[in-house]
N, C-alpha and C. Protein backbone atom coordinates (compact mmCIF):
# COMPACT_ATOMS: atom_id res chain seq x y z
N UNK A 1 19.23 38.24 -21.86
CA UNK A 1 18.03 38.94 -21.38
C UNK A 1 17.01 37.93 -20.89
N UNK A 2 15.78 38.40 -20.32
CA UNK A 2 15.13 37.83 -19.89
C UNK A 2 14.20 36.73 -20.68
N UNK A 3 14.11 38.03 -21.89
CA UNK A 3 13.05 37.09 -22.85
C UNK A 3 14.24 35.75 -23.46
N UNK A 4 15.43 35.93 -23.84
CA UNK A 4 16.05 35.20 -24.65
C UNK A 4 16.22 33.72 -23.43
N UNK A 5 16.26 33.66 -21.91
CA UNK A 5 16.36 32.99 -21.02
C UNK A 5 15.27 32.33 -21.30
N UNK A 6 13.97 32.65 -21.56
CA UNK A 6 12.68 32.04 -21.73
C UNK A 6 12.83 31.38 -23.08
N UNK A 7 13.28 31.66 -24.15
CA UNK A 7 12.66 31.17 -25.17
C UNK A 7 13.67 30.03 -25.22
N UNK A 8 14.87 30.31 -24.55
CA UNK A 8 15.98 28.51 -24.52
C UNK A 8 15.41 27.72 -23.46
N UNK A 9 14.72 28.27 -22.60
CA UNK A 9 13.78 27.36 -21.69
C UNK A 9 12.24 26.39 -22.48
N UNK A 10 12.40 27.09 -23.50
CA UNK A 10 11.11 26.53 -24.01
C UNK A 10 11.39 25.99 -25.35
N UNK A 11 12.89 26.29 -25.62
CA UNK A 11 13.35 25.51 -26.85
C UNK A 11 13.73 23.73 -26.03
N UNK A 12 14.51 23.66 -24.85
CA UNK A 12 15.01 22.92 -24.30
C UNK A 12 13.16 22.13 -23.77
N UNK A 13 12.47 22.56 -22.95
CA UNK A 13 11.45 21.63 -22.96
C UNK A 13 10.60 21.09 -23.80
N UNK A 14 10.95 21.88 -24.89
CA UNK A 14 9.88 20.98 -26.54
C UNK A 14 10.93 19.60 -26.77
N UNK A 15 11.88 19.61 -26.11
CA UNK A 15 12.52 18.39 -26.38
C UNK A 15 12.45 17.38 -24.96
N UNK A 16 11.57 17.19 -24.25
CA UNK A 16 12.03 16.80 -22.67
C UNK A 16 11.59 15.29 -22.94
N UNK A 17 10.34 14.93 -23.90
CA UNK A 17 10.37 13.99 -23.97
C UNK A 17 11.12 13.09 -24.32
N UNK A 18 12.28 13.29 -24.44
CA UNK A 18 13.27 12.09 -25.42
C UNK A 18 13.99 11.80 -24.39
N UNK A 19 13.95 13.02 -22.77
CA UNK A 19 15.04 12.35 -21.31
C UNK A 19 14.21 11.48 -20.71
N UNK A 20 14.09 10.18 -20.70
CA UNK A 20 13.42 9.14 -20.18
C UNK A 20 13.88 8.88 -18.75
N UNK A 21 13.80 8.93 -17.46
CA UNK A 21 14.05 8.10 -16.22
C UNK A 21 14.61 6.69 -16.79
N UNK A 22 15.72 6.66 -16.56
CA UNK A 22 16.30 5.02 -16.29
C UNK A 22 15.67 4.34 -15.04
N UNK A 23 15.36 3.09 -15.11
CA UNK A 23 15.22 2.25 -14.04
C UNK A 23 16.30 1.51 -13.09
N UNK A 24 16.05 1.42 -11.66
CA UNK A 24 17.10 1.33 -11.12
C UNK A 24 16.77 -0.15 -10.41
N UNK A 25 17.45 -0.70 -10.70
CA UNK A 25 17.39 -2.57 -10.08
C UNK A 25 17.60 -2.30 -8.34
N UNK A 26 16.70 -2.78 -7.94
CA UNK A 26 17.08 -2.71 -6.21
C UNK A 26 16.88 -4.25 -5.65
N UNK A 27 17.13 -4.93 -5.47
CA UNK A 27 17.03 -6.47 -4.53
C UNK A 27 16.11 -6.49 -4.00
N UNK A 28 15.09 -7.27 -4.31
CA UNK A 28 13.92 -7.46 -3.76
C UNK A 28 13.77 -8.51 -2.75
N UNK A 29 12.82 -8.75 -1.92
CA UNK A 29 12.98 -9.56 -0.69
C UNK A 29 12.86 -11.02 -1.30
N UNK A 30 12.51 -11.29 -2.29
CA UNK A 30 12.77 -12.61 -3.03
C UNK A 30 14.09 -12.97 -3.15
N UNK A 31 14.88 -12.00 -3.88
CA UNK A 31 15.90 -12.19 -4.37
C UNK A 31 16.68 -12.25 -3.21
N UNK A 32 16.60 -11.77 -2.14
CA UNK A 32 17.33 -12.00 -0.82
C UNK A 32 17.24 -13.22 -0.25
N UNK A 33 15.76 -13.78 -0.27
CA UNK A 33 15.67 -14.77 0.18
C UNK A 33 16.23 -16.09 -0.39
N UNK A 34 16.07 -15.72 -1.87
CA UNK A 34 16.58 -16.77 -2.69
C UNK A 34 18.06 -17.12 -2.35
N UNK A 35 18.89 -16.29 -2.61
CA UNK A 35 20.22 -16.36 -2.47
C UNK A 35 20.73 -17.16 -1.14
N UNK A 36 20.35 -16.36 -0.25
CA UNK A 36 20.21 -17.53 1.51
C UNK A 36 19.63 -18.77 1.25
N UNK A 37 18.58 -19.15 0.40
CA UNK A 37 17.63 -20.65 0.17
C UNK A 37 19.22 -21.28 -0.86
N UNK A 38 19.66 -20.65 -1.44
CA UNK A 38 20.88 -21.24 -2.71
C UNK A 38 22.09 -21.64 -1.12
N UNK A 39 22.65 -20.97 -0.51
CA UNK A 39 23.60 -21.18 0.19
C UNK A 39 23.50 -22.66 1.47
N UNK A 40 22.26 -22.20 1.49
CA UNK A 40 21.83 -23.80 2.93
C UNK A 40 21.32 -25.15 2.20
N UNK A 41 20.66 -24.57 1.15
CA UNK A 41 19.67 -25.94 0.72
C UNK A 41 20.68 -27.13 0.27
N UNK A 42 20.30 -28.32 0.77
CA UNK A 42 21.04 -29.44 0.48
C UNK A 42 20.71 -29.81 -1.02
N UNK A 43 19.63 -29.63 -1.75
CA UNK A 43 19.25 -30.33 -2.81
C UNK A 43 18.35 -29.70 -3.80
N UNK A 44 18.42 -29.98 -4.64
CA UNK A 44 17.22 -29.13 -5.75
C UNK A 44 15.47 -29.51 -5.24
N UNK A 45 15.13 -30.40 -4.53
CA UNK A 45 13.81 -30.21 -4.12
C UNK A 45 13.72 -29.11 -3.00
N UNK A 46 14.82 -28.63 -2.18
CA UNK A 46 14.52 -27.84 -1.04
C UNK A 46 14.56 -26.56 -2.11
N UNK A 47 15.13 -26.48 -2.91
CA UNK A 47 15.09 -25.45 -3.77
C UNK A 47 13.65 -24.67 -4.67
N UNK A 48 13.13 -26.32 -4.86
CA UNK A 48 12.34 -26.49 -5.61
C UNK A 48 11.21 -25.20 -4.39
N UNK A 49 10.68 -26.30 -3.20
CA UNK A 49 10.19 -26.06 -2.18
C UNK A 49 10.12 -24.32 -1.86
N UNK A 50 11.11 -24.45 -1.37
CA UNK A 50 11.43 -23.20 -0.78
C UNK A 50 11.21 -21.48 -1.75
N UNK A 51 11.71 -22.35 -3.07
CA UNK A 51 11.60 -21.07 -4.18
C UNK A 51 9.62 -20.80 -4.36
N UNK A 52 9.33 -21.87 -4.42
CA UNK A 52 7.63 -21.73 -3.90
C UNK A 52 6.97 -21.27 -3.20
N UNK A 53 7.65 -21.07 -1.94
CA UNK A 53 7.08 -20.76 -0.95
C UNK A 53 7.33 -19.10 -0.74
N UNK A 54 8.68 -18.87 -1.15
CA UNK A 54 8.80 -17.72 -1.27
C UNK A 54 8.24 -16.45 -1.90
N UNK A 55 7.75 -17.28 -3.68
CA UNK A 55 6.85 -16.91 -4.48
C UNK A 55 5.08 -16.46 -3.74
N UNK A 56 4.98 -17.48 -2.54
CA UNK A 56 3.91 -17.09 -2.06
C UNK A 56 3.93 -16.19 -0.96
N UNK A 57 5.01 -15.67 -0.70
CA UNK A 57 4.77 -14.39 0.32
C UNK A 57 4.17 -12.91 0.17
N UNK A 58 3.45 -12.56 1.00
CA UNK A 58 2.64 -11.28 0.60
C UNK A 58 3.87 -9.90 0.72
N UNK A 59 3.65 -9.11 0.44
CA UNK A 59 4.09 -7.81 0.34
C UNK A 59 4.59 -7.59 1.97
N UNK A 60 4.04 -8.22 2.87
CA UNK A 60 4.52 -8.05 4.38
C UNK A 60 5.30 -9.22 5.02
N UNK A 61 5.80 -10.16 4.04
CA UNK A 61 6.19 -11.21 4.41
C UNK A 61 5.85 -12.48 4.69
N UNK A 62 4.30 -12.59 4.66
CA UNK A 62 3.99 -13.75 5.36
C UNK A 62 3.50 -14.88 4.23
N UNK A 63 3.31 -15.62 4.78
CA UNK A 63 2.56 -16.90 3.58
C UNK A 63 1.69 -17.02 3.83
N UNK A 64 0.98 -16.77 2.23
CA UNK A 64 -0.47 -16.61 2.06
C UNK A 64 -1.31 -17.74 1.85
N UNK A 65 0.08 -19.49 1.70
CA UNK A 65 -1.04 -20.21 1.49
C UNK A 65 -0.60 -21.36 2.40
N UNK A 66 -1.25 -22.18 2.74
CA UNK A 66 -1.46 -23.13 4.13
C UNK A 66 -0.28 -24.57 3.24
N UNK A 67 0.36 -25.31 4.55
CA UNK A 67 1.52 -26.38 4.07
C UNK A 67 0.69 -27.29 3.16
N UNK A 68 -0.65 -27.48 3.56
CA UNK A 68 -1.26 -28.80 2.85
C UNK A 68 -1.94 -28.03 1.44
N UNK A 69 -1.44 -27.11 1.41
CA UNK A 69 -1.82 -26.21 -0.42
C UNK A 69 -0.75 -26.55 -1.25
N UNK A 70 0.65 -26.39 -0.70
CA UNK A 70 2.02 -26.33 -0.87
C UNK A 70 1.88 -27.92 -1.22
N UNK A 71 1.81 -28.74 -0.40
CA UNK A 71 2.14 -29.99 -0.71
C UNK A 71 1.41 -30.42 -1.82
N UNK A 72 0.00 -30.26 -1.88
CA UNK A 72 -0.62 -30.39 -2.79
C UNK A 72 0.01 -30.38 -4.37
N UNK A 73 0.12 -28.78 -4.39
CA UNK A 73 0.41 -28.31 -5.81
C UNK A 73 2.05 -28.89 -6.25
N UNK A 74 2.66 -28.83 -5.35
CA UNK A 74 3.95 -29.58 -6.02
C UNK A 74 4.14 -31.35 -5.73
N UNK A 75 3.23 -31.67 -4.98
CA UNK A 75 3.37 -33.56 -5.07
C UNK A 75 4.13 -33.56 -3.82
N UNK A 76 4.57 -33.29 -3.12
CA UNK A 76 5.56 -33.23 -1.74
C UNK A 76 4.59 -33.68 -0.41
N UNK A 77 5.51 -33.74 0.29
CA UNK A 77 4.66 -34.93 1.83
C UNK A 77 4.37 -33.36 2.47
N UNK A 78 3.78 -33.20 3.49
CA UNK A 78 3.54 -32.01 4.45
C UNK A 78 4.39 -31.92 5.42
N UNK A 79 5.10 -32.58 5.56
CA UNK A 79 6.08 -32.86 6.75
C UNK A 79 7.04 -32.46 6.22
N UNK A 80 7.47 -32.91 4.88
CA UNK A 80 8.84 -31.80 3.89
C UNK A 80 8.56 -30.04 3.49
N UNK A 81 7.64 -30.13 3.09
CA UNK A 81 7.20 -28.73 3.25
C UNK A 81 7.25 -27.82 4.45
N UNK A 82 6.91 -28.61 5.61
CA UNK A 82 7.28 -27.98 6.72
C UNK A 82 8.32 -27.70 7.34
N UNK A 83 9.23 -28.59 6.94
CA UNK A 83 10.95 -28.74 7.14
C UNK A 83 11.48 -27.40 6.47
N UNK A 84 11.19 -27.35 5.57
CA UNK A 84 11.93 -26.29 4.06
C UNK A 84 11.33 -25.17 4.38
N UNK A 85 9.91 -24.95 5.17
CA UNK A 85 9.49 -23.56 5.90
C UNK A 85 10.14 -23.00 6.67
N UNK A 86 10.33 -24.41 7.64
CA UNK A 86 11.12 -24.10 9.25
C UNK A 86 12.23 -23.08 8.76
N UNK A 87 13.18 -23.72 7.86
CA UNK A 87 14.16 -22.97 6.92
C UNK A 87 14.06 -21.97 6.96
N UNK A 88 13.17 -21.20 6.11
CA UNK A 88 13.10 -20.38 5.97
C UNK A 88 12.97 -19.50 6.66
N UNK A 89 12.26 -19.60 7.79
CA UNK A 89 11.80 -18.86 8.84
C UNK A 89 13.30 -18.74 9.90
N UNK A 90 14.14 -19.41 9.41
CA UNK A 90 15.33 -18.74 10.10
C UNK A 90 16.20 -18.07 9.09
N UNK A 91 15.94 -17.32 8.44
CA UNK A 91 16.55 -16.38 7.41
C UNK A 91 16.30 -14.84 7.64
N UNK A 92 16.69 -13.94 7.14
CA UNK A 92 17.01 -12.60 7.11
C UNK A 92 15.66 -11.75 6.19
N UNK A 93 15.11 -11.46 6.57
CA UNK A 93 14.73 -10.25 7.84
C UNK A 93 14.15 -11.19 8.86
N UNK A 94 14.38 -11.06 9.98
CA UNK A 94 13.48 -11.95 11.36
C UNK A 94 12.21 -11.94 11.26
N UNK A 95 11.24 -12.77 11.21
CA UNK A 95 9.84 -13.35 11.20
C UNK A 95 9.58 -13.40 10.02
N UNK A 96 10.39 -13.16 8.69
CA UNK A 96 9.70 -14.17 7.47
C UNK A 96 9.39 -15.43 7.14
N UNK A 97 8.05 -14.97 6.53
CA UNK A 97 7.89 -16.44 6.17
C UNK A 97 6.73 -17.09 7.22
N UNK A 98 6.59 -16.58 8.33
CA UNK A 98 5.38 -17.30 9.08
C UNK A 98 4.34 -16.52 8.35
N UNK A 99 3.19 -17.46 9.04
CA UNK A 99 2.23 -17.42 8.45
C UNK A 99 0.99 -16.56 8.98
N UNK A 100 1.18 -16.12 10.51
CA UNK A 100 0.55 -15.10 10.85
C UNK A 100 1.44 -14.12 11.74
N UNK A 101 1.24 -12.98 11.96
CA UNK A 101 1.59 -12.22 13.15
C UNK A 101 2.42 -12.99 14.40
N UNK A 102 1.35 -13.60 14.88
CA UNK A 102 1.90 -14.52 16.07
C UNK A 102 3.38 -15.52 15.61
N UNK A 103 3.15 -16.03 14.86
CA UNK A 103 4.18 -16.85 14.54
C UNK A 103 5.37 -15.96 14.09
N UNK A 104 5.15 -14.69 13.74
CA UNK A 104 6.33 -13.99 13.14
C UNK A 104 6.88 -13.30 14.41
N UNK A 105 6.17 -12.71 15.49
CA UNK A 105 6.53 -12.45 16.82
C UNK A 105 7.29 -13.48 17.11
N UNK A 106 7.00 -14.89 17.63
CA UNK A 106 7.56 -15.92 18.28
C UNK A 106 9.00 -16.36 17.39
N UNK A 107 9.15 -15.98 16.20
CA UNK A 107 10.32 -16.18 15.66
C UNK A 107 11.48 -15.09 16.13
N UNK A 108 10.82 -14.06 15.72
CA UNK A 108 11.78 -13.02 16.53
C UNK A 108 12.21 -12.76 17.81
N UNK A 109 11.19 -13.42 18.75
CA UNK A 109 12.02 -13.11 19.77
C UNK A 109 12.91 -14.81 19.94
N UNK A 110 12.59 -15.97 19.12
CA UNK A 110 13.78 -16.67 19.21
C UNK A 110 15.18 -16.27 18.59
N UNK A 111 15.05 -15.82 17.79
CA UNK A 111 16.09 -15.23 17.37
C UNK A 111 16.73 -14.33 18.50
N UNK A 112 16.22 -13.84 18.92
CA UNK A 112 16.73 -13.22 19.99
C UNK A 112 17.40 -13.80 21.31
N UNK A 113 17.25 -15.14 21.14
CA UNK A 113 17.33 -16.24 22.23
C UNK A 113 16.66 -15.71 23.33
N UNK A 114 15.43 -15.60 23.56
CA UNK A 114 14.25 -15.15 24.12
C UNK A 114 12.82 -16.13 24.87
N UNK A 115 13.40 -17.32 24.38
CA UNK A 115 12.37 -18.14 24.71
C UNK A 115 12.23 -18.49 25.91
N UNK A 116 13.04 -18.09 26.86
CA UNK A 116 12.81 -18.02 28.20
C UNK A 116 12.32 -16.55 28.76
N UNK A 117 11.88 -16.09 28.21
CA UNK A 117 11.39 -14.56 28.70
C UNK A 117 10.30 -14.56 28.52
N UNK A 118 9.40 -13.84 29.89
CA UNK A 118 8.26 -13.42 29.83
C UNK A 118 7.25 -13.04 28.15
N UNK A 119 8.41 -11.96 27.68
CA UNK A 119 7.20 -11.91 26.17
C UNK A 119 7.14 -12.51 25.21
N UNK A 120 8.17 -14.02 25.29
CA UNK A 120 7.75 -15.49 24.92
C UNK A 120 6.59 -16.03 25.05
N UNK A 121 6.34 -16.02 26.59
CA UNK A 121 5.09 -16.47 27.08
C UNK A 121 3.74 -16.10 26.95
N UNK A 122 4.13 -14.60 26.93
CA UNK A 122 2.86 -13.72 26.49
C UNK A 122 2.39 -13.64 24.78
N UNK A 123 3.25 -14.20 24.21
CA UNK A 123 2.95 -14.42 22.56
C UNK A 123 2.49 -15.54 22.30
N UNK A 124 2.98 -16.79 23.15
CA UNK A 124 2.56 -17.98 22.74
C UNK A 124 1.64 -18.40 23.13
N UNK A 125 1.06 -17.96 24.81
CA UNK A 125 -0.20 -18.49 25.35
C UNK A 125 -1.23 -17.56 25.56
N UNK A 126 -0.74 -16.09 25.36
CA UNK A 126 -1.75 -15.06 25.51
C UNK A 126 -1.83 -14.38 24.41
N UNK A 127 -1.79 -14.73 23.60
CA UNK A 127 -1.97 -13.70 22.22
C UNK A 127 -3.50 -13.24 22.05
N UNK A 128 -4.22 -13.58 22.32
CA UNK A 128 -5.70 -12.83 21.97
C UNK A 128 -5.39 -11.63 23.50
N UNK A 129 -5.02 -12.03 24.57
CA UNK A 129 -5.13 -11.29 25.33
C UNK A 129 -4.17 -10.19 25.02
N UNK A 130 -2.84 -10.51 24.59
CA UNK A 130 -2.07 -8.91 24.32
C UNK A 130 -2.80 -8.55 23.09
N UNK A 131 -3.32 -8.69 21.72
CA UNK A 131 -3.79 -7.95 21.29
C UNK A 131 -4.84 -6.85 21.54
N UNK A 132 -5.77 -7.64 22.80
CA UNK A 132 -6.95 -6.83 23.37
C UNK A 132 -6.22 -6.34 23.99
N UNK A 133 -5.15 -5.87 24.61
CA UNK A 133 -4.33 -5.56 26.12
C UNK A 133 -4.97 -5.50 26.87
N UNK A 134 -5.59 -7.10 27.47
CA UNK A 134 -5.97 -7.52 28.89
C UNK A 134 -5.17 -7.95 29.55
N UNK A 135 -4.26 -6.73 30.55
CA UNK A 135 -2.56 -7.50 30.88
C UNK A 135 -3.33 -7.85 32.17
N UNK A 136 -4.38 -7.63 32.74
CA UNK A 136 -4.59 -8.44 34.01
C UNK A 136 -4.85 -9.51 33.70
N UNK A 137 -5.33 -10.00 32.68
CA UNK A 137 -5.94 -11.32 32.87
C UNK A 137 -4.28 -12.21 31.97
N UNK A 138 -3.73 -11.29 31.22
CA UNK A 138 -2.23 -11.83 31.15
C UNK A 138 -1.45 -11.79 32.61
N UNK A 139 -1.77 -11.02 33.34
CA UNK A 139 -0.72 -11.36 34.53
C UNK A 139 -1.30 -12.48 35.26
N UNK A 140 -3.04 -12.97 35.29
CA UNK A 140 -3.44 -14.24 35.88
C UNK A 140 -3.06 -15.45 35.33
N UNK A 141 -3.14 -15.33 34.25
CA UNK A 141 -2.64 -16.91 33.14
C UNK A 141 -1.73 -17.17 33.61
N UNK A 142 -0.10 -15.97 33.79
CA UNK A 142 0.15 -16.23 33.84
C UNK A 142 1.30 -16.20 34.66
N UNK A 143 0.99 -15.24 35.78
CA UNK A 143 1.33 -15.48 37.42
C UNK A 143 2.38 -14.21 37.28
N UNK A 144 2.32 -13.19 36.54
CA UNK A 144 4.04 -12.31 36.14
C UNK A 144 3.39 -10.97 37.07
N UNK A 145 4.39 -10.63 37.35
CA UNK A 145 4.13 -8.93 37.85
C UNK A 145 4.17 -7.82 37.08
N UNK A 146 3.71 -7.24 37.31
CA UNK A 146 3.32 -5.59 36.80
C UNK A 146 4.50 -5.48 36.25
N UNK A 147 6.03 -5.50 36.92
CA UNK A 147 7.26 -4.86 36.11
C UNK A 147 7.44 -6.05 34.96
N UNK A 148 7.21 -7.61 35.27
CA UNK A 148 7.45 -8.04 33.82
C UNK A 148 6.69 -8.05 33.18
N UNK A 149 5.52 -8.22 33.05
CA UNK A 149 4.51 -7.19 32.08
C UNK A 149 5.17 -6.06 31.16
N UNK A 150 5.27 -5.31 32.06
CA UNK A 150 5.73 -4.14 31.34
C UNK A 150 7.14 -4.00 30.27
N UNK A 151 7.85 -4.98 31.07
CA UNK A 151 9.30 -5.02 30.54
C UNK A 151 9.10 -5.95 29.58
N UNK A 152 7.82 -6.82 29.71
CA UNK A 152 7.56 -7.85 28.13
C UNK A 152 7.01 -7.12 26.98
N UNK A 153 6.09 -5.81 27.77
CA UNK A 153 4.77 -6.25 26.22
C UNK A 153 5.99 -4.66 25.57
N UNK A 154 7.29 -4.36 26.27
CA UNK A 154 8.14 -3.00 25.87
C UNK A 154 8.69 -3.35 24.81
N UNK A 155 9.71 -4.60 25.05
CA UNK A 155 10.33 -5.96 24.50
C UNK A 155 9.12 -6.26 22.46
N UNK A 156 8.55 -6.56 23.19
CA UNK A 156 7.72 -6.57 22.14
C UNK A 156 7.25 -5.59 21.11
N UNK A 157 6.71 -4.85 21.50
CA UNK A 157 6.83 -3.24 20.60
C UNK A 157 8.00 -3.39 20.19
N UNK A 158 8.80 -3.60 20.06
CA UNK A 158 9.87 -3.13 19.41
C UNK A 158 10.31 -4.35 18.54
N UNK A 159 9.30 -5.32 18.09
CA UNK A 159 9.45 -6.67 17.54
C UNK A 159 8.94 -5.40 15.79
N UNK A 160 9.21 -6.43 14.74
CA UNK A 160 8.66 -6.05 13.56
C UNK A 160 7.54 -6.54 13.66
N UNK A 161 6.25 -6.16 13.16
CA UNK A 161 5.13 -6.46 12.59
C UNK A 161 4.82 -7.20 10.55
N UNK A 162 5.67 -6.36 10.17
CA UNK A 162 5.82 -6.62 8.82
C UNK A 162 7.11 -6.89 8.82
N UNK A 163 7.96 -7.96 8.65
CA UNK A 163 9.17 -8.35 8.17
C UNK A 163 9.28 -7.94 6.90
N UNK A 164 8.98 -7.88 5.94
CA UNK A 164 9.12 -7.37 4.07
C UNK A 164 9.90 -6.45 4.45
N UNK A 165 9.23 -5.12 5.34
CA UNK A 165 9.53 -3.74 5.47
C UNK A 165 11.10 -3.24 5.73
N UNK A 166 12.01 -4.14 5.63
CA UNK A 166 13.20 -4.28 6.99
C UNK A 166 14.22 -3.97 5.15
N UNK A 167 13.94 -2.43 4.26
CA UNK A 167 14.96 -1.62 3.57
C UNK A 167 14.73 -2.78 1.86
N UNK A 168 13.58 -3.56 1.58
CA UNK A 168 13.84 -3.95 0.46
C UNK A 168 13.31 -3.01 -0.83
N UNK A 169 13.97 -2.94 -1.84
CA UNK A 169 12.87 -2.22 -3.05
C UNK A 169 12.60 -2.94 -4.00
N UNK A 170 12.10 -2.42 -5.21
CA UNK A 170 11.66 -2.35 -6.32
C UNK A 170 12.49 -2.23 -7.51
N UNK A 171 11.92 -2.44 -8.78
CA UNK A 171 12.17 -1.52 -10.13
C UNK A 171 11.53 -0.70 -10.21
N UNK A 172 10.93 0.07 -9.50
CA UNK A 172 9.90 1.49 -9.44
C UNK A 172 10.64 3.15 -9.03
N UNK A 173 11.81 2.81 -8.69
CA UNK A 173 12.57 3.63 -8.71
C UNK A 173 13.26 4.13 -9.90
N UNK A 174 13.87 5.17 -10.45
CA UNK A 174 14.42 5.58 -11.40
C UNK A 174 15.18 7.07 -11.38
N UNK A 175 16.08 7.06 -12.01
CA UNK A 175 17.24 7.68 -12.18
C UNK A 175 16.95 9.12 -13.10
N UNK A 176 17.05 10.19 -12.56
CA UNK A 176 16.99 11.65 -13.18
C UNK A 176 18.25 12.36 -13.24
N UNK A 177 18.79 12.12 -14.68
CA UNK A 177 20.32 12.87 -14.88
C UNK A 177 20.08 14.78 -14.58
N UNK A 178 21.39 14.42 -13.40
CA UNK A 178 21.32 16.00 -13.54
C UNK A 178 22.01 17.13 -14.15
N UNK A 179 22.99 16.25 -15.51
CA UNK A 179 23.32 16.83 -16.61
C UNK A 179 22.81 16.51 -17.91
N UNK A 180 22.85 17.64 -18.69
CA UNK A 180 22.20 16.87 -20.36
C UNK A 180 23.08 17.20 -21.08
N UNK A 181 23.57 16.56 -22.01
CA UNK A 181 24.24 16.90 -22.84
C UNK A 181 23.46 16.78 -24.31
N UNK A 182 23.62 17.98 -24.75
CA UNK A 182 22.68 18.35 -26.10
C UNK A 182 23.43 19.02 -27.35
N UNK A 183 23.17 18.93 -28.38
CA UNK A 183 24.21 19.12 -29.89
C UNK A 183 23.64 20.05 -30.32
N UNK A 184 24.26 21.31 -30.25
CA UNK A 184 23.57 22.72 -30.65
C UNK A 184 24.77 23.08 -31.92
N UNK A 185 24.31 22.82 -33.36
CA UNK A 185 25.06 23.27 -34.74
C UNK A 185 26.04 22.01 -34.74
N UNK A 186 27.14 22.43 -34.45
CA UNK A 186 28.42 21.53 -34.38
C UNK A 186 29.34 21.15 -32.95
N UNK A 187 28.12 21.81 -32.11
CA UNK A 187 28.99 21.48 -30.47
C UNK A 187 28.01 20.85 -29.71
N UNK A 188 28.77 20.43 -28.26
CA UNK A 188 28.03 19.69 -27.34
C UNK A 188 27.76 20.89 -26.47
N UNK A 189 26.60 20.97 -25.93
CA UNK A 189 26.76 22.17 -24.91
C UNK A 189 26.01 21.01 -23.36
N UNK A 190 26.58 21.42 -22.65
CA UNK A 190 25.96 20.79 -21.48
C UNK A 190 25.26 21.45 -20.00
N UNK A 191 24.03 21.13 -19.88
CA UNK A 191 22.91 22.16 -19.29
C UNK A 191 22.73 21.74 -18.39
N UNK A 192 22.46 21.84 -16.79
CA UNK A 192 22.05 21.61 -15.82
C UNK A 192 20.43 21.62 -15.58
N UNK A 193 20.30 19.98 -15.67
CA UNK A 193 18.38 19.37 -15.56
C UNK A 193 17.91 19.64 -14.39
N UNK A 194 17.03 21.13 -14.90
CA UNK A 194 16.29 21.86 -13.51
C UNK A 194 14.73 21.41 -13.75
N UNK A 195 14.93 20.41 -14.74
CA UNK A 195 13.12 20.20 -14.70
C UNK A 195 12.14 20.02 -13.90
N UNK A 196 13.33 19.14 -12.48
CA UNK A 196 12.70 18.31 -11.59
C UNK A 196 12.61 19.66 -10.53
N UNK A 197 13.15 20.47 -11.10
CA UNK A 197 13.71 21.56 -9.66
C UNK A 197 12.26 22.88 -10.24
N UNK A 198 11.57 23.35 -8.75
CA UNK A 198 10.58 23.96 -8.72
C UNK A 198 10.90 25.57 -9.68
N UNK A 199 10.41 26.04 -10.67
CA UNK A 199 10.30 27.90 -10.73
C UNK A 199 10.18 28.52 -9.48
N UNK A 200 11.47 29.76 -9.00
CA UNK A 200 10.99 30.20 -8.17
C UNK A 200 10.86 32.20 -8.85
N UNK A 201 10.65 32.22 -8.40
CA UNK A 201 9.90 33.97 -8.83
C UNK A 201 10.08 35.13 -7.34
N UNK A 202 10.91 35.80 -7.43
CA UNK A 202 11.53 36.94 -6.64
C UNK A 202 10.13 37.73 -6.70
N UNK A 203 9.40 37.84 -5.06
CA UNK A 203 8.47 38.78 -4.93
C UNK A 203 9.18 40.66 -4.71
């Protein structure tokens, strides 16, 4: 009956606290990076280096702190630090690891083997101007026509802005069984976990 449906509904949620969400391990963009820094690095200082640098990337990928901070805090020349960046910045997701926008553009489209293309040019010598999109005074700098213009700054849109973003997660995710198995007298009975699933009510 109806009432007896209710009162095992409300016997079963006086107990809900004891079904906890499991946590679910997902690879984080560290741990990605790390593993690629383990496979190339020649030596435990690039390790050293590199695992540092990685530690200092923001939530969007980039590095938050300048080579001569880096060198500083670990005793290293600026010129090694910069080596073990370069590194990095050719690793997986495209434009990690630079240190602004611009630099994470100009990686990606090398990766792309791009450095002979118009929206090479327009990243490296006109960047205040494509951000304002002053493409006339980008087509004066730098002598291009209206169609490569267009076919550059297209090219570009379609670059990442945030490298982080490119499918990494968390431990913030977690796992909701959608069976329970529960000990009613001397048996197991096993119930289908509608907790997560809305009441619906027949008008």
């Amino acid at each position: 009956s109806q009432d007896f449906a209710n009162s095992f509904r409300e016997e079963r949620d006086y107990g809900a606290e004891v079904y906890e969400p499991m946590p679910v391990y997902e690879e984080t963009l560290a741990d990605d990076l790390m593993e690629q820094l383990r496979l190339v690095a020649k030596n435990k200082t690039e390790i050293e280096i590199g695992e540092y640098i990685i530690g200092n990337l923001n939530e969007d990928g980039f590095l938050e702190v300048s080579i001569d901070e880096i060198a500083e805090a670990l005793g290293r020349s600026a010129e090694r630090i910069g080596e073990v960046l370069a590194l990095l910045q050719t690793f997986d997701p495209p434009g990690v690891a630079a240190r602004d926008l611009r630099e994470s553009l100009l990686i990606q489209l090398r990766e792309k083997d791009l450095e002979e293309h118009p929206a090479y040019d327009i990243v490296s010598c006109c960047y205040e101007e494509l951000m304002h999109k002053r493409t006339k005074e980008i087509q004066r700098q730098l002598k291009l026509t209206r169609e490569d213009i267009s076919e550059a700054l297209e090219l570009i849109a379609q670059l990442n802005p945030k490298p982080a973003s490119a499918g990494h997660g968390s431990v913030e995710r977690t796992i909701i069984p959608d069976l329970i198995v529960e000990r009613v007298d001397d048996d197991y009975v096993v119930m289908l976990n509608d907790r997560s699933i809305p009441a619906l009510r027949i008008s």
